[in-house]
Protein backbone atom coordinates (compact mmCIF):
# COMPACT_ATOMS: atom_id res chain seq x y z
CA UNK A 1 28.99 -68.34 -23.46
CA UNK A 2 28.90 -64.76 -23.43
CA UNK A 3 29.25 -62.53 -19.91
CA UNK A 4 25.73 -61.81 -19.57
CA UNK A 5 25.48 -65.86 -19.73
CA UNK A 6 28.12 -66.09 -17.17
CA UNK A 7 25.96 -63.46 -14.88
CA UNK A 8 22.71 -65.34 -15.36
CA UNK A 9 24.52 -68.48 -14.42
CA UNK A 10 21.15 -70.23 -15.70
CA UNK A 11 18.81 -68.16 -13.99
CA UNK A 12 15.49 -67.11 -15.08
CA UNK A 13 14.75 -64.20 -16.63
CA UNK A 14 10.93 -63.02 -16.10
CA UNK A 15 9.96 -60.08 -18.52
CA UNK A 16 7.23 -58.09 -17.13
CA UNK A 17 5.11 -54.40 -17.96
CA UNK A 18 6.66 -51.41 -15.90
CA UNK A 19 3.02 -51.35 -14.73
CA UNK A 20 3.56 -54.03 -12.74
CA UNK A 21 6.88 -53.67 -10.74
CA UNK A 22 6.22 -50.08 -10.78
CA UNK A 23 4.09 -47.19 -9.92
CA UNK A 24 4.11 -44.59 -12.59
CA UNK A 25 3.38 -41.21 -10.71
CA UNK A 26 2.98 -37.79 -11.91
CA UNK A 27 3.92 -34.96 -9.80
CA UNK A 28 2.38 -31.59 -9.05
CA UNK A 29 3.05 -28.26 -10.65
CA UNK A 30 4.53 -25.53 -9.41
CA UNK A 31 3.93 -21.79 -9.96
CA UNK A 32 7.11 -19.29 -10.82
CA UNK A 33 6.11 -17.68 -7.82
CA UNK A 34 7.24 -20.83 -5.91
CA UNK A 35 10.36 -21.51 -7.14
CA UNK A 36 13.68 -19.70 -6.12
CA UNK A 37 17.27 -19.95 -7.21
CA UNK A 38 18.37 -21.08 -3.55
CA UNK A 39 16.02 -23.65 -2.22
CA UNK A 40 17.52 -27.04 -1.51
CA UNK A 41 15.37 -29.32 -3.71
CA UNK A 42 15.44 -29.00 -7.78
CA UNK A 43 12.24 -29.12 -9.73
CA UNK A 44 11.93 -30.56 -12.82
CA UNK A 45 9.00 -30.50 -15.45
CA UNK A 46 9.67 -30.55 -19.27
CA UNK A 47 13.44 -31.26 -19.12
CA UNK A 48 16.37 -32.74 -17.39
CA UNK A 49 17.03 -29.35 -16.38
CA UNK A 50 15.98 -27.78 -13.46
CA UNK A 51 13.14 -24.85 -13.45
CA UNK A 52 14.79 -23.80 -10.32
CA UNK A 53 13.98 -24.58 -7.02
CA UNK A 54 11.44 -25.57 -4.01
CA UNK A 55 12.10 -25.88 -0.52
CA UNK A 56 10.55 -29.42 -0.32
CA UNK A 57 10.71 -32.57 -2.39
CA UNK A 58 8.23 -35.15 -3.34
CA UNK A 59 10.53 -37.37 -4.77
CA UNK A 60 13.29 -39.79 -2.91
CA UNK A 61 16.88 -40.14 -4.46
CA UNK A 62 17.66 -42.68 -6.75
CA UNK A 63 14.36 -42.38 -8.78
CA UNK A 64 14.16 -42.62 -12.45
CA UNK A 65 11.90 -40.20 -14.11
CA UNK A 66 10.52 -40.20 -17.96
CA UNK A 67 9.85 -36.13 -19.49
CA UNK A 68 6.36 -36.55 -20.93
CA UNK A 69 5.59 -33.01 -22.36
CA UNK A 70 7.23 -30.84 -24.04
CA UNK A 71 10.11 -31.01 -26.56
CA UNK A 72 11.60 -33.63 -24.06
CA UNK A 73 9.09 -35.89 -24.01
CA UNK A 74 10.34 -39.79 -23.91
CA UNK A 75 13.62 -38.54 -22.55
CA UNK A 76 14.62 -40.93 -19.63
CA UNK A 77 16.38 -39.16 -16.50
CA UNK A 78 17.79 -40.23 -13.54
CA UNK A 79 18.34 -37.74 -10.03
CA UNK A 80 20.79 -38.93 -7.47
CA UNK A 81 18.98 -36.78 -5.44
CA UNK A 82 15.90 -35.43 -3.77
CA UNK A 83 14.13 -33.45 -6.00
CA UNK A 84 10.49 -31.87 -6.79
CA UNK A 85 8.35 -33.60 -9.84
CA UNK A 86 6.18 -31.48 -11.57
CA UNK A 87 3.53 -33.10 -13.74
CA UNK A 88 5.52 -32.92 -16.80
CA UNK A 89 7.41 -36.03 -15.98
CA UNK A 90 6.70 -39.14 -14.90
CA UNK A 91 8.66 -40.66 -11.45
CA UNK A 92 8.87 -44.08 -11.24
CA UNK A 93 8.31 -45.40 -7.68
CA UNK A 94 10.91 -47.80 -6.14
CA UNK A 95 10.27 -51.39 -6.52
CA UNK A 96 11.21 -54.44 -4.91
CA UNK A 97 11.91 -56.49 -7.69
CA UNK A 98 14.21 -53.98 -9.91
CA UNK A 99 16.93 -51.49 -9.22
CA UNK A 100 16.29 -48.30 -10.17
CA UNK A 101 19.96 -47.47 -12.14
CA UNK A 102 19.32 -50.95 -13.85
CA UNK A 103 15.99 -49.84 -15.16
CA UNK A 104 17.55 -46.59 -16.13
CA UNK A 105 19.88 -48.01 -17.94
CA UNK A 106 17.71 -50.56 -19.71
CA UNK A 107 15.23 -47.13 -20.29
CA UNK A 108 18.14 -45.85 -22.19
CA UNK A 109 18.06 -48.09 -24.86
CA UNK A 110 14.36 -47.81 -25.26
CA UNK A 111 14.16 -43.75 -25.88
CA UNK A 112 13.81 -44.09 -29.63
CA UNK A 113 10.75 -46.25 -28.62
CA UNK A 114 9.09 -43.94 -26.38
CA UNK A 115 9.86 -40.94 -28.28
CA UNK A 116 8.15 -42.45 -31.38
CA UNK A 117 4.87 -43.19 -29.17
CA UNK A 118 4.97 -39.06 -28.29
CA UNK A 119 1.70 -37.57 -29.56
CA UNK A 120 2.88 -34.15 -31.52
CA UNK A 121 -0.67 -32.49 -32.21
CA UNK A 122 -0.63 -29.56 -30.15
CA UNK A 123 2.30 -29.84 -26.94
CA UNK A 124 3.98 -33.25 -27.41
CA UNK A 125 2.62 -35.59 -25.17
CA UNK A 126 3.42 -39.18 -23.71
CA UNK A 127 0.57 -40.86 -22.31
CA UNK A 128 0.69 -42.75 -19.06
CA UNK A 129 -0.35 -46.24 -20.45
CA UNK A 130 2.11 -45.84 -22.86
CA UNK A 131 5.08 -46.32 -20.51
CA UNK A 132 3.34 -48.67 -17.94
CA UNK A 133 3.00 -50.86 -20.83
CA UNK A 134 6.20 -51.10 -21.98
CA UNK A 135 8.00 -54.78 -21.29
CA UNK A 136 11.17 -54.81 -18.83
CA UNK A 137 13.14 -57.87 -18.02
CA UNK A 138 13.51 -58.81 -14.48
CA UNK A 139 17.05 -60.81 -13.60
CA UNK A 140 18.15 -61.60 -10.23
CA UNK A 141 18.91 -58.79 -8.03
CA UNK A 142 22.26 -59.58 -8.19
CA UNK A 143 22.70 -59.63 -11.33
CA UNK A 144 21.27 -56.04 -11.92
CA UNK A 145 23.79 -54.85 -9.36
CA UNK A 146 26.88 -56.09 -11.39
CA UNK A 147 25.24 -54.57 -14.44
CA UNK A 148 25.15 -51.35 -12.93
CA UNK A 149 28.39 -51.12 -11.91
CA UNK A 150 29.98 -52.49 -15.01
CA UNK A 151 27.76 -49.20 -16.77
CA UNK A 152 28.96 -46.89 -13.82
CA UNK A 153 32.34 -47.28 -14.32
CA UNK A 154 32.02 -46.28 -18.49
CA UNK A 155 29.13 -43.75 -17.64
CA UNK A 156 32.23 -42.05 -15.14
CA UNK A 157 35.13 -42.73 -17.43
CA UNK A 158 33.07 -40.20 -19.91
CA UNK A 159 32.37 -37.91 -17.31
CA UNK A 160 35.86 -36.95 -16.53
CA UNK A 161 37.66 -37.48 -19.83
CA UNK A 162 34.58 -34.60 -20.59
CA UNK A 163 35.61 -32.52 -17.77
CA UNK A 164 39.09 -32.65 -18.75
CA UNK A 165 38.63 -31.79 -22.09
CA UNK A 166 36.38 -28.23 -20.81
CA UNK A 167 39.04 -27.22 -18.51
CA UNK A 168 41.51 -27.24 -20.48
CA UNK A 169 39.72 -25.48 -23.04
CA UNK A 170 39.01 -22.93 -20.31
CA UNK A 171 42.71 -23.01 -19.42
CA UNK A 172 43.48 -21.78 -23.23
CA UNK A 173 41.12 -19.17 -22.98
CA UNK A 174 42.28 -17.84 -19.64
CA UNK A 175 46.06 -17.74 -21.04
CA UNK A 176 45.24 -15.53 -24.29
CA UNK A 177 43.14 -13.52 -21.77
CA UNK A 178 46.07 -12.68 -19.64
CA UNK A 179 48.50 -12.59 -22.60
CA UNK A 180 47.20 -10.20 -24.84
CA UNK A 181 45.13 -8.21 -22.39
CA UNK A 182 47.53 -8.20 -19.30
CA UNK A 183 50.78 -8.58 -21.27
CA UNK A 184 51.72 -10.85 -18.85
CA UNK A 185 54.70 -12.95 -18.64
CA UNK A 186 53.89 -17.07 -18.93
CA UNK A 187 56.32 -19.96 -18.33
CA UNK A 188 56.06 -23.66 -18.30
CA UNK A 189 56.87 -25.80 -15.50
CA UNK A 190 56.79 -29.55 -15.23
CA UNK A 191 54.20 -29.88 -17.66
CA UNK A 192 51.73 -27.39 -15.80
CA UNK A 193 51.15 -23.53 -16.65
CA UNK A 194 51.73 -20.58 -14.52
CA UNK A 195 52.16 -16.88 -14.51
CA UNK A 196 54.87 -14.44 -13.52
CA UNK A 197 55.41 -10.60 -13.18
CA UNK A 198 55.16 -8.98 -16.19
CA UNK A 199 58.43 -8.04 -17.82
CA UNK A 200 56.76 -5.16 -19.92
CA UNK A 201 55.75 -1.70 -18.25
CA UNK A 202 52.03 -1.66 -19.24
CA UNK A 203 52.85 1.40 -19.98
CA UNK A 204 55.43 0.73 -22.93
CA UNK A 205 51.87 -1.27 -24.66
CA UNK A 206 50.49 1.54 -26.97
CA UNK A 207 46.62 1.06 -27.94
CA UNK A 208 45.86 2.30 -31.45
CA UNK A 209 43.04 1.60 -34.11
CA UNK A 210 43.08 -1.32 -36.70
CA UNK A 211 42.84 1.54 -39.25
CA UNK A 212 45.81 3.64 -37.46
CA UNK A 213 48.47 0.22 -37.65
CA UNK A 214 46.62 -1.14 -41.25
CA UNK A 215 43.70 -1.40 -43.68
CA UNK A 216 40.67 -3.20 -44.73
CA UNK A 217 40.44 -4.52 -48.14
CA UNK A 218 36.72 -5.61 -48.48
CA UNK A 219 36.44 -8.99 -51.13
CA UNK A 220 34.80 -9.68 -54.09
CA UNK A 221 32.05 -11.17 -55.42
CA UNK A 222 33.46 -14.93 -55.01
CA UNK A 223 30.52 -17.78 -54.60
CA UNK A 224 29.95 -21.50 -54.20
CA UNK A 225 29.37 -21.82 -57.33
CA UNK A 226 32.91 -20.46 -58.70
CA UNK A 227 34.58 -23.27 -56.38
CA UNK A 228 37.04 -25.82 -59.10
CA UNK A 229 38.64 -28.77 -58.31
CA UNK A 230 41.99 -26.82 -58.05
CA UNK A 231 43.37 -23.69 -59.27
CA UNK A 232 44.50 -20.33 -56.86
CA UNK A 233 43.16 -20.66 -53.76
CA UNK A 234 40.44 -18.64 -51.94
CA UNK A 235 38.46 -18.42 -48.91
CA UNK A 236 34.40 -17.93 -49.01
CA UNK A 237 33.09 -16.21 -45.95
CA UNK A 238 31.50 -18.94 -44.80
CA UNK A 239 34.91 -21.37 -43.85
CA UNK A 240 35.97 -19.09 -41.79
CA UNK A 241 33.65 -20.21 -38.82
CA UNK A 242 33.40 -23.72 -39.55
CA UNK A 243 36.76 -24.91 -41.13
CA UNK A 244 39.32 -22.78 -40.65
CA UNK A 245 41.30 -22.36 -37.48
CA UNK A 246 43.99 -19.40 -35.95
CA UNK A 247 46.20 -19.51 -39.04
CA UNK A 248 45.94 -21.72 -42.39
CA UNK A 249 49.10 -22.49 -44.97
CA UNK A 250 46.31 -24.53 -47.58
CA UNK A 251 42.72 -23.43 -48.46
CA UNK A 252 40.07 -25.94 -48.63
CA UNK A 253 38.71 -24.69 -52.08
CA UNK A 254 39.79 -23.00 -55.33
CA UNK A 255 38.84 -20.60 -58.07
CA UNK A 256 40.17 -20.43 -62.00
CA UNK A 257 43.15 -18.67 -62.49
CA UNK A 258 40.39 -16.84 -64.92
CA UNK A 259 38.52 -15.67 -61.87
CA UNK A 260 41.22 -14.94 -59.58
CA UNK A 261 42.91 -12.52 -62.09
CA UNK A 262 39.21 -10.01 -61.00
CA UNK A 263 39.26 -11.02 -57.21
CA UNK A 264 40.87 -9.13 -54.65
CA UNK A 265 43.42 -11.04 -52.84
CA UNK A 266 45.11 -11.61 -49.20
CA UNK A 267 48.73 -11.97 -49.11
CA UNK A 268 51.24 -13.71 -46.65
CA UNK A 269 50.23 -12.15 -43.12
CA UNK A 270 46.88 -10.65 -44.31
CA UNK A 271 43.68 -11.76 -41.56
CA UNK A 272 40.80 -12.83 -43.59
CA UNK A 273 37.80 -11.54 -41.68
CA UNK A 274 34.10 -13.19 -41.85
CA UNK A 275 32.07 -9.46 -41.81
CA UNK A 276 28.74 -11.84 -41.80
CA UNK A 277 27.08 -14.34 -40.15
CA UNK A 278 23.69 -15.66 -38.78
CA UNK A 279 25.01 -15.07 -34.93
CA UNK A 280 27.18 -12.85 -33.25
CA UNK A 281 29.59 -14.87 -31.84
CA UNK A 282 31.01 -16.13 -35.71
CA UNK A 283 30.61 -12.60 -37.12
CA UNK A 284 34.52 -11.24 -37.50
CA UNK A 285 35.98 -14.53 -36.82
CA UNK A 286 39.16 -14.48 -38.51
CA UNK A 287 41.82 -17.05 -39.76
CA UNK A 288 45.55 -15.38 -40.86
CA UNK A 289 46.80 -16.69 -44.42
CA UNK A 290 50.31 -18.11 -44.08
CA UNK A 291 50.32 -19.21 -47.44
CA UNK A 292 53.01 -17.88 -49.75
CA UNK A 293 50.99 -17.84 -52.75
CA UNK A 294 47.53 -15.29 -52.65
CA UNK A 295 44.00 -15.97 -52.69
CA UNK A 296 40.89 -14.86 -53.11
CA UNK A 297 38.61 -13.34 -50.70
CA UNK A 298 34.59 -13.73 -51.01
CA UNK A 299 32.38 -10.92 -50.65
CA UNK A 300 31.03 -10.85 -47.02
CA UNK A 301 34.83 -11.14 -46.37
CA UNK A 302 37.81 -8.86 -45.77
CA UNK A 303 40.97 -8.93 -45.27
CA UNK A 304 43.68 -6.59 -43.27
CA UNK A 305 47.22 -5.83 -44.26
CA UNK A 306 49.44 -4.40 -41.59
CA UNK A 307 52.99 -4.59 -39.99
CA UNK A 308 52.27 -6.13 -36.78
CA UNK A 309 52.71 -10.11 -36.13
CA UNK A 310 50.38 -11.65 -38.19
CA UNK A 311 49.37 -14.15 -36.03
CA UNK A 312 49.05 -11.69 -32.94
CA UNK A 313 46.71 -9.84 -34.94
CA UNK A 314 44.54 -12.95 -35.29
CA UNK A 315 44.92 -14.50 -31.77
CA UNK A 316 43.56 -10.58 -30.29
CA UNK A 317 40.62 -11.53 -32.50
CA UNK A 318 39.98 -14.29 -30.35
CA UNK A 319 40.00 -12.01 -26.97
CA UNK A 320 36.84 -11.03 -24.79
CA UNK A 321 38.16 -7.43 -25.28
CA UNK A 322 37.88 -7.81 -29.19
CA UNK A 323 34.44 -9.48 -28.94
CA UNK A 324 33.32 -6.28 -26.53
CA UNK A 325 34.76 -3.64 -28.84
CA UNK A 326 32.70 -5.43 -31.89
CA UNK A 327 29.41 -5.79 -30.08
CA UNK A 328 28.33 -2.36 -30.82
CA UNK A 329 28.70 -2.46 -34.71
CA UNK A 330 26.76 -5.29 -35.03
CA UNK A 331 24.03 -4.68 -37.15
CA UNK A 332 21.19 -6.75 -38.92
CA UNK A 333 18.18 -9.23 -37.87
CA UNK A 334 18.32 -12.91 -39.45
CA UNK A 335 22.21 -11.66 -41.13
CA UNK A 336 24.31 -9.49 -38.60
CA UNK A 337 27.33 -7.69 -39.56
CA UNK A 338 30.16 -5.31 -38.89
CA UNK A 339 31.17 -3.56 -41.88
CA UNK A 340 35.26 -2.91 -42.35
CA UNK A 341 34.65 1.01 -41.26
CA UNK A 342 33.96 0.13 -38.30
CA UNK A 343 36.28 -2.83 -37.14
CA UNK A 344 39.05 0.18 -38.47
CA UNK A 345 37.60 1.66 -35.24
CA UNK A 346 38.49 -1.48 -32.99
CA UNK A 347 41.69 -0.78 -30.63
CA UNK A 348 44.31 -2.88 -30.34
CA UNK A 349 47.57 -3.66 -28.02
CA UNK A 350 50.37 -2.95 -29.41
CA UNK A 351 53.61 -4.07 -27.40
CA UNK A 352 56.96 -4.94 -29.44
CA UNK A 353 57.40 -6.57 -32.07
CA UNK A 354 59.53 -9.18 -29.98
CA UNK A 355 56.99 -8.85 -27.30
CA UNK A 356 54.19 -10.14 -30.21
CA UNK A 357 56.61 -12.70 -30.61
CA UNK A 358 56.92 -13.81 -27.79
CA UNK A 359 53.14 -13.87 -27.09
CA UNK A 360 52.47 -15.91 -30.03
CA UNK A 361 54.98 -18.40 -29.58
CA UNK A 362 54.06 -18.95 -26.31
CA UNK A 363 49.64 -19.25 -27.47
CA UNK A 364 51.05 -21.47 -30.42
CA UNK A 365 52.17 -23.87 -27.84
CA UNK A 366 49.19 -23.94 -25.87
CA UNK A 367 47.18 -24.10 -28.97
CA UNK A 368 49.00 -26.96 -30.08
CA UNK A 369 48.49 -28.78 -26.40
CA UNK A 370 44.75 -27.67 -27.03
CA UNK A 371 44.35 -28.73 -30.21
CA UNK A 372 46.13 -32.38 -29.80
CA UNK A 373 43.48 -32.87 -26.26
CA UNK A 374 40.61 -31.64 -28.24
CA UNK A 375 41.32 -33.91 -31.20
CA UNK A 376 42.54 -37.07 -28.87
CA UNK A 377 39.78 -36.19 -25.96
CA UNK A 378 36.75 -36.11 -28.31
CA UNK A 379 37.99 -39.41 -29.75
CA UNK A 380 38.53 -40.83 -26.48
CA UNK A 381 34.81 -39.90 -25.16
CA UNK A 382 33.01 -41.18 -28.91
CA UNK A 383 34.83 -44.35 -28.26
CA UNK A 384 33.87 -45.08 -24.44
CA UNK A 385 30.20 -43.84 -25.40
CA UNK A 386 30.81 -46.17 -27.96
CA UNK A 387 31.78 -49.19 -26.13
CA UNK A 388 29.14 -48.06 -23.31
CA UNK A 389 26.28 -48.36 -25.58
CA UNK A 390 27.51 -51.98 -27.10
CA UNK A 391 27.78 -52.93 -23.22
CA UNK A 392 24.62 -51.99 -22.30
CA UNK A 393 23.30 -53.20 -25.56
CA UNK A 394 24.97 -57.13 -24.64
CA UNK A 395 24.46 -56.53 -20.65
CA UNK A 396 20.71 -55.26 -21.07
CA UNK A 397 19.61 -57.82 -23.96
CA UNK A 398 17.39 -61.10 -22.66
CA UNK A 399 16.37 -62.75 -25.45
C-alpha cells in the first residue's frame, strides 16, 4: 500500500471537469495610465509577473490563476495575495469541494497539457472551454490538506536553499568589490566574513593603464575546426564565457603541434581575453593561464603579458569598475567588441605586489567557498525539485 493509499484510507475518489467545482473568470484590463509602481494590489495579465500596480483588487488571496495569452499562455500561477486580474488570465473562483493549493498543485502537472491546447496563429491563445474541461480529481478535504502540506514543505525547502545560494553569490561579489576597489582589509571570523580598516594608505594604490603595466598580444586565426583529440593546448574565444573560470592549469581542447608552431601563444601568467561576443556582459571576460606549458590563442582573443599578480589582473576583470571603464569601447550590433587598443586604455589599481597577494589569496578563498555552494547548492535544489515533482506525481495520481 503506497502513502497516497494510506491517505485515501478507502475513500472515494470522484473525478470531475474544473467547470464544475469551479468558476473560470476572466478579469478586466487595465490601461498604463492606471497602473503605478506603489499601489497596494499587483496586476497581472500575460505573466506571473506583475504589470505594476492598482489601488484595488478583484481577486481574493489564495486564488489560482491560468496565463491565457501571450507567450505565457497555459502557465499555472498561484497569488498568496490580493491582486488585480486582467483578462489575460484566467482566476479560478474558490470552491467548496477543492482547495485551491491542491488544485494548484495538481495544475502543475498538467502545464504540458494546456500549453499544447494554446492556439499560436496570431497572439497565443487558451480558450476558456479548454480549461473548464479539463478532468480534476476530487479526494476528501482532508486529504487535499495533507497533500498540500507534504508539497509546502519541498516547495519551501527549494525556496531557501535558492536564496542561500544568491546571497552568497552576492556576498562574493560585494568582497571583490571592496577588495580591489576599496583596498580594504578582510578577515575571517567564526566562519562569517567581515571588514576592517584598511591597512594601505589609498594613497600608496597607484592607477595606471593596462598598456602602461603590459601589452596586448591579439591571437590568431585558430577555429573549431583545427580542435584534435590532444596535442598543445589552446583556448578559442568562445570558452572563455562558457567553460572557463578565474584561472585554468588544463585547456579543454587542443591544436597540432603543426598548427601551434604559426599561433601566437599565452604563457604562465598571461590573461586570455574574449574581445567578442553576442552581449556585453561576456565581451572581455577573461580566464588567467596557469599552465606551465603555452597555448594557443584564437582570433577574437588576446592575451596580456605583464608583471603584476596574474590572478589580480584577472579577478579586477571581474569588478563593476572594469565593466564601467569597458562600456564605452564597445562597439558592433549582432557581434560587439572592444578591440586590444582600447582595453590598453582601461586603468587599473595597482597596490603592492604583497598587497595583490594578499588580495588574491584572500578572493581565492571565497571563490573556493563560492564555488563548492554553487556546485553543492544547485545539486541540492535539482534534487528536492526532483523529489518534489515524483511526490506530487505519487500524491496527485488517482488512477
Amino acid at each position: 500500500m503506497n502513502y497516497l493509499d494510506k491517505l485515501l484510507q478507502g475513500q472515494r475518489v470522484e473525478w470531475k471537469t474544473l467547470g464544475e467545482v469551479c468558476n473560470v473568470l476572466r478579469g478586466k484590463r487595465l490601461t498604463k495610465k492606471e497602473l503605478s509602481e506603489s499601489e497596494k494590489f499587483p496586476v497581472f495579465h500575460g505573466g506571473l509577473e506583475p504589470l505594476g500596480f492598482y489601488s484595488e483588487s478583484n481577486r481574493p488571496a489564495n486564488t489560482v490563476m491560468i496565463i491565457n495569452v501571450g507567450a505565457s499562455a497555459g502557465t499555472v500561477g498561484y497569488s498568496p495575495v490580493e491582486f488585480w486580474s486582467s483578462d489575460g488570465c484566467f482566476c479560478l473562483e474558490h470552491s467548496e469541494v477543492i482547495n485551491n493549493k491542491f488544485l494548484y498543485y495538481f495544475l502543475i502537472g498538467e502545464q504540458h497539457f494546456l500549453k499544447s491546447k494554446v492556439r499560436v496563429a496570431g497572439i497565443p491563445t487558451l480558450d476558456n472551454f479548454v480549461v473548464e474541461k479539463l478532468n480534476v480529481p476530487i479526494p476528501p478535504l482532508s486529504v487535499q490538506k495533507e497533500i498540500v502540506r507534504i508539497l509546502d514543505q519541498f516547495t519551501e525547502l527549494t525556496a531557501e536553499l535558492t536564496a542561500e545560494l544568491t546571497a552568497r553569490k552576492k556576498q562574493y561579489v560585494f568582497y571583490r568589490e571592496e577588495l580591489l576597489m576599496e583596498n580594504g582589509k578582510l578577515k575571517i571570523e567564526n566562519g562569517e566574513f567581515s571588514t576592517l580598516n584598511s591597512q594601505f594608505s589609498i594613497k600608496k594604490v597607484e592607477w595606471k593603464t593596462l598598456g602602461e603595466v603590459g601589452e596586448f598580444i591579439r591571437g590568431s586565426g585558430l577555429q573549431k575546426k583545427d580542435f584534435t583529440e590532444s596535442g598543445v593546448g589552446c583556448i578559442h574565444y568562445g570558452q572563455i564565457y562558457t567553460y572557463y573560470g578565474t584561472s585554468s592549469e588544463k585547456t579543454k581542447t587542443f591544436v597540432s603541434s603543426e598548427f601551434a608552431k604559426k599561433a601566437r601563444k599565452a604563457k604562465y601568467g598571461n590573461l586570455v581575453i574574449a574581445t567578442t561576443s553576442e552581449n556585453d556582459e561576456d565581451v572581455c571576460k577573461a580566464v588567467v593561464w596557469l599552465g606551465n606549458e603555452e597555448i594557443a590563442i584564437s582570433s577574437d582573443a588576446c592575451f596580456y603579458r605583464h608583471n603584476l599578480s596574474p590572478k589580480y589582473v584577472s579577478y579586477f576583470f571581474q569588478t563593476e569598475e572594469f565593466q564601467k571603464q569597458k562600456r564605452p569601447f564597445i562597439t558592433g550590433t549582432k557581434v560587439r567588441r572592444v578591440n586590444a587598443d582600447d582595453l590598453a586604455k582601461i586603468k587599473i589599481p595597482i597596490p603592492p605586489l604583497a598587497e595583490q597577494e594578499r588580495i588574491v589569496a584572500i578572493l581565492d578563498k571565497f571563490d573556493t567557498l563560492t564555488n563548492s555552494i554553487s556546485e553543492g547548492l544547485p545539486k541540492e535544489i535539482e534534487l528536492r525539485e526532483k523529489q518534489y515533482a515524483y511526490y506530487r506525481d505519487k500524491l496527485l495520481t488517482f488512477v
